[in-house]
Protein backbone atom coordinates (compact mmCIF):
# COMPACT_ATOMS: atom_id res chain seq x y z
CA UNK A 1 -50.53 6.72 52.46
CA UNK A 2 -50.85 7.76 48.91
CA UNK A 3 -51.48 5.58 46.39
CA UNK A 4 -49.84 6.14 42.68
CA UNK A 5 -52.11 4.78 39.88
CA UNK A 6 -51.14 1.37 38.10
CA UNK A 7 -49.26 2.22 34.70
CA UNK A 8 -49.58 -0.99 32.64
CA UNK A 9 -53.14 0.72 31.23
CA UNK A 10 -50.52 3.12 29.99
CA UNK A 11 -47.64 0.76 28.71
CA UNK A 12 -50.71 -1.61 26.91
CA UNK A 13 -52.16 1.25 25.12
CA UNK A 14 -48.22 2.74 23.91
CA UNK A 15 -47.39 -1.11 22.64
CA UNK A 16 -50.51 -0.80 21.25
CA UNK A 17 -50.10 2.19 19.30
CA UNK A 18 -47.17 0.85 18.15
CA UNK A 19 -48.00 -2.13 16.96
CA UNK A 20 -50.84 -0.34 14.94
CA UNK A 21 -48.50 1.75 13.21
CA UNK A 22 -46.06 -1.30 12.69
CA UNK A 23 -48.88 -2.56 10.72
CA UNK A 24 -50.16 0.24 8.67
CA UNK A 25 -46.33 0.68 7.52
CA UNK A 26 -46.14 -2.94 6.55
CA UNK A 27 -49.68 -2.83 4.64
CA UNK A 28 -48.87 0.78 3.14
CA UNK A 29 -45.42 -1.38 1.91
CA UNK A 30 -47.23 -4.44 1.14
CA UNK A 31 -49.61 -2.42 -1.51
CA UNK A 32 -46.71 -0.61 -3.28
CA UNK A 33 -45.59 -3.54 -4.14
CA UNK A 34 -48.41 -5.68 -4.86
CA UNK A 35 -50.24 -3.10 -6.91
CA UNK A 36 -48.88 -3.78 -9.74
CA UNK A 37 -49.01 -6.97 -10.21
CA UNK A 38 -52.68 -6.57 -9.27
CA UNK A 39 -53.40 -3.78 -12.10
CA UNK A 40 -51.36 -6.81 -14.25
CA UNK A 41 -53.90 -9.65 -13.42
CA UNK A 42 -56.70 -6.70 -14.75
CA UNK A 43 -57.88 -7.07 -18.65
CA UNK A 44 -55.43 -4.89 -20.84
CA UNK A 45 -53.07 -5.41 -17.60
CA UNK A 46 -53.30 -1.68 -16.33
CA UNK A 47 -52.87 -0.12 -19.88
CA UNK A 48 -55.64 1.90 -21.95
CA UNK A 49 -58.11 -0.02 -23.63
CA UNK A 50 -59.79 1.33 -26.73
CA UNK A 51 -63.24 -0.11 -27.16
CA UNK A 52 -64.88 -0.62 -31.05
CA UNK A 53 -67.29 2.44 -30.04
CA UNK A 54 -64.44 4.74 -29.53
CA UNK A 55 -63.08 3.69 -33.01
CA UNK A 56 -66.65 4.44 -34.71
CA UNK A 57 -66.75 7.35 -32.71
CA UNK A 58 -63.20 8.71 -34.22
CA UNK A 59 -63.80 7.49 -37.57
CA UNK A 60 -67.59 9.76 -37.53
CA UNK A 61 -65.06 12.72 -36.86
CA UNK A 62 -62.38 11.63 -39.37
CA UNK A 63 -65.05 11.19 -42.03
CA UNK A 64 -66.48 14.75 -40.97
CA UNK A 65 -62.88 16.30 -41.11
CA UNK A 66 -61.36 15.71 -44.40
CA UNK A 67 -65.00 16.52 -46.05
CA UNK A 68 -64.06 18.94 -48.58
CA UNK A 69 -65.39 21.74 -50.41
CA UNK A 70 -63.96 22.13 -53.93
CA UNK A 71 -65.08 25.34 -56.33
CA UNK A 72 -64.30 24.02 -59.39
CA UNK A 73 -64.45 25.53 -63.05
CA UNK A 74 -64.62 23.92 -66.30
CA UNK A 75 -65.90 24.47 -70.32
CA UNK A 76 -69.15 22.35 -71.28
CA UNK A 77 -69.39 21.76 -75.60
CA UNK A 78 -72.71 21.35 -76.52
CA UNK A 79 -73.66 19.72 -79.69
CA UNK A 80 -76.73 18.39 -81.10
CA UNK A 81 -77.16 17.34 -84.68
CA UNK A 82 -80.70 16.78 -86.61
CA UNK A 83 -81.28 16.09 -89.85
CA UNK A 84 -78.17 17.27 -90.76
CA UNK A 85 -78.91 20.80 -88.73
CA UNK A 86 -76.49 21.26 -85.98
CA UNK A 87 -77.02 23.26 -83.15
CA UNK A 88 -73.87 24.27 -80.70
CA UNK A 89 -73.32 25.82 -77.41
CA UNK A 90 -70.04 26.37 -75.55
CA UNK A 91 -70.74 26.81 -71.48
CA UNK A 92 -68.33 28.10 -68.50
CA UNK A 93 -69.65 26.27 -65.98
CA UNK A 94 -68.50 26.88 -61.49
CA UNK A 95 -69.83 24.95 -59.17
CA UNK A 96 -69.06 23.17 -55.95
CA UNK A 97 -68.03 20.05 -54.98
CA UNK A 98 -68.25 18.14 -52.08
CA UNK A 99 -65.66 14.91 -51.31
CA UNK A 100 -65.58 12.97 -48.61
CA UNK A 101 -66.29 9.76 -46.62
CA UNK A 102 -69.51 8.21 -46.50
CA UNK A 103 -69.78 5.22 -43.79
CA UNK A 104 -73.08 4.65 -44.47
CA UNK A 105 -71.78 2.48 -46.88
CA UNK A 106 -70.23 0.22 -44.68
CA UNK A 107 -67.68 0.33 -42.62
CA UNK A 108 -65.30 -3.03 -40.51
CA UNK A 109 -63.26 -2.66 -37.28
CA UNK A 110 -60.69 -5.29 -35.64
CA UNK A 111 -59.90 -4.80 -32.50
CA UNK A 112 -56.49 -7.21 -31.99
CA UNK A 113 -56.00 -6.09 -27.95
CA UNK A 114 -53.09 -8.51 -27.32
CA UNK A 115 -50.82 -6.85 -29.98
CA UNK A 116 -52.35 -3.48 -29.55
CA UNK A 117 -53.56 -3.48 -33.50
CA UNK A 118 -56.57 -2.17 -35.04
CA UNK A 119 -57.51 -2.94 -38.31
CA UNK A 120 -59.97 -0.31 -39.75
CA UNK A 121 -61.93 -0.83 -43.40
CA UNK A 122 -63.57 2.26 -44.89
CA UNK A 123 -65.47 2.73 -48.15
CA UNK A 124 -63.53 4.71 -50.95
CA UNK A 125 -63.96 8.27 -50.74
CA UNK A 126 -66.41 9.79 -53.35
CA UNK A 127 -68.19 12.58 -54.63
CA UNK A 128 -70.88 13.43 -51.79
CA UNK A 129 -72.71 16.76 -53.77
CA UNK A 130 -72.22 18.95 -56.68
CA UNK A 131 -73.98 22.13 -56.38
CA UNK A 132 -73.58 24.54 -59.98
CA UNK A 133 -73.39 27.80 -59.22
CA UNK A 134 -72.73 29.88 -62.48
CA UNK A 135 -73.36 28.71 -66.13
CA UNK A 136 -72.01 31.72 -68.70
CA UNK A 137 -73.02 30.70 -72.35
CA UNK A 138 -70.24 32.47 -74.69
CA UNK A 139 -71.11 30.86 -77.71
CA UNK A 140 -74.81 29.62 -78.78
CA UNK A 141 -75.69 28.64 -82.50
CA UNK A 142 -79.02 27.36 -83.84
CA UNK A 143 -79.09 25.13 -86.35
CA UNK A 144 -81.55 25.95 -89.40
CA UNK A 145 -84.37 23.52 -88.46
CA UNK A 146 -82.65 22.35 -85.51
CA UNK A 147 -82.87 25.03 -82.74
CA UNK A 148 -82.16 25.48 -78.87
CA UNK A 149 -85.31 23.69 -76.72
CA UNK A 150 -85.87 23.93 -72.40
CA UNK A 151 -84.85 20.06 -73.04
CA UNK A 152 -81.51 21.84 -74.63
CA UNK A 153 -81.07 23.46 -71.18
CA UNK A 154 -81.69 20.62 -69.04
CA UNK A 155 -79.51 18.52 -70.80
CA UNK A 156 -76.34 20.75 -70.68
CA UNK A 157 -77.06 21.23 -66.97
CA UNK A 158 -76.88 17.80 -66.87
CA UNK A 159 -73.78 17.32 -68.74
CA UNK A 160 -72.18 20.28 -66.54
CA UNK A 161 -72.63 18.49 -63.25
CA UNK A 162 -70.56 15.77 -65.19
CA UNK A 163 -67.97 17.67 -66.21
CA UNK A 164 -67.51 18.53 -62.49
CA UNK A 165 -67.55 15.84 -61.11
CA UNK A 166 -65.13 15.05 -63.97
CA UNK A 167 -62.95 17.89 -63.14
CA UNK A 168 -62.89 17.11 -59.33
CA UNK A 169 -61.63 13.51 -59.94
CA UNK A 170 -58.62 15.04 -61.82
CA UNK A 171 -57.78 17.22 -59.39
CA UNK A 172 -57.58 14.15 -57.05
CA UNK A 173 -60.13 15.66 -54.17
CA UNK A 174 -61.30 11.80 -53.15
CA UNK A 175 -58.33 10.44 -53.19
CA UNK A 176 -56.81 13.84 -50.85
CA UNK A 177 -59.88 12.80 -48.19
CA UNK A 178 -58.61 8.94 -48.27
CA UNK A 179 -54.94 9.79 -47.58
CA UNK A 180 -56.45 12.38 -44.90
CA UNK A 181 -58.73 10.08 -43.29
CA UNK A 182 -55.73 7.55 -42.76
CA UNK A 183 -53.21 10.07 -41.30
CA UNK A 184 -55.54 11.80 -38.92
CA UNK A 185 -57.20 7.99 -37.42
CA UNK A 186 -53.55 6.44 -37.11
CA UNK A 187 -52.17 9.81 -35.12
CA UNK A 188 -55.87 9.72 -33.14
CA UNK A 189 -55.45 5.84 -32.22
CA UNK A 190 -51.75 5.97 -31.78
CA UNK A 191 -52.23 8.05 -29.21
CA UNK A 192 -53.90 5.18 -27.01
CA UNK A 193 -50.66 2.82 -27.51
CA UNK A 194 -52.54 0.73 -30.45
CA UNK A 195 -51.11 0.73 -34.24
CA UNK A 196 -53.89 1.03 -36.98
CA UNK A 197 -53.85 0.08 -40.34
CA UNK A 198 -56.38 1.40 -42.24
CA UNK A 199 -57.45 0.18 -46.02
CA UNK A 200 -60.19 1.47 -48.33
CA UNK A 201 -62.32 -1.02 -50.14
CA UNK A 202 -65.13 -0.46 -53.06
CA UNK A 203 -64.83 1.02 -56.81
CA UNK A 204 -64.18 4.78 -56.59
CA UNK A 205 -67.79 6.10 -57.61
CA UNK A 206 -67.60 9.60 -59.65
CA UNK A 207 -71.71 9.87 -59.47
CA UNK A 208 -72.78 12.19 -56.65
CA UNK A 209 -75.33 10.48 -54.63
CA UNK A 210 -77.30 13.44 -54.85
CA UNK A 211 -77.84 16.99 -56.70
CA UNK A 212 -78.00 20.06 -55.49
């Protein structure tokens, strides 16, 4: 008499396939739902985050962006009166200028993460380097006893790196770089979510820091 094979080895393993699959579709549900409210309980509750060195590290490109360039041109009057001799010179001076931000001169960030602010202070912009490229004498006159020296040329160098710098500041180059520098770091930091205000404190200095 044949014997057929029990099936209940069978039935067991089908329930328990099912059951398995009953309860990866409720866990698969469960985390749909609950993962949110888990990436909620996380700091910044699931939205970006910007750290203070990823505001340094966008204000180091700002400050490298709206550096500027200027050729600027401008008349130098020399005069220099001795013992009632008077000596004159008249000087077309073109050089270059260079505007920008220098954070080595301090620099504040505020990171408010709650209201997604950012409060950013920056030195004023200033005159980084002038560099004079051309100096055309037109007019030169010696005085009787009083006539041109090398301390004569040194001097109106001197006083055309002045008048550049002079020159530069009307033309508003510093306070282009500021407006610049404020523009391009609220569209960079917007982009995270955050709102940034950004203020300049200091005198504006007209001395470069160094000559070229």
């Amino acid at each position: 008499m044949a014997h057929s094979r029990p099936r209940r080895p069978i039935a067991a393993v089908l329930v328990a396939l099912l059951l398995l699959a009953g309860a990866l579709l409720l866990i698969s549900v469960a985390i749909r739902h609950l993962a949110p409210r888990a990436r909620a309980l996380l700091p910044g509750g699931g939205e970006t985050t910007v750290s203070h060195g990823v505001v340094v590290e966008q204000m180091q490109a700002v400050a490298k962006l709206v550096s500027s360039e200027t050729t600027v041109r401008d008349v130098v009057v020399y005069q220099n009166r001795r013992l009632g001799s008077t000596k004159r010179s008249l000087v077309v001076v073109t050089g270059k200028v260079l505007a920008g931000l220098d954070l080595d001169t301090g620099t504040e960030v505020n990171i408010d993460h709650p209201a997604r602010r950012i409060a950013i202070v920056l030195p004023r912009a200033r005159v980084l380097g002038v560099e004079v490229t051309k100096l055309q004498t037109y007019d030169e006159r010696n005085g009787l006893w009083n006539v041109f020296r090398p301390e004569d040329r040194d001097t109106i160098y001197q006083l055309a790196r002045d008048q550049l710098i002079s020159a530069a500041s009307e033309l508003a180059v510093t306070a282009h770089a500021e407006e610049s520098a404020r523009r391009l770091l609220g569209a960079l930091i917007h982009a995270d979510g955050y709102t940034v205000d950004v203020t300049f404190t200091g005198a504006t200095e007209l001395r470069a820091r160094d000559s070229t």
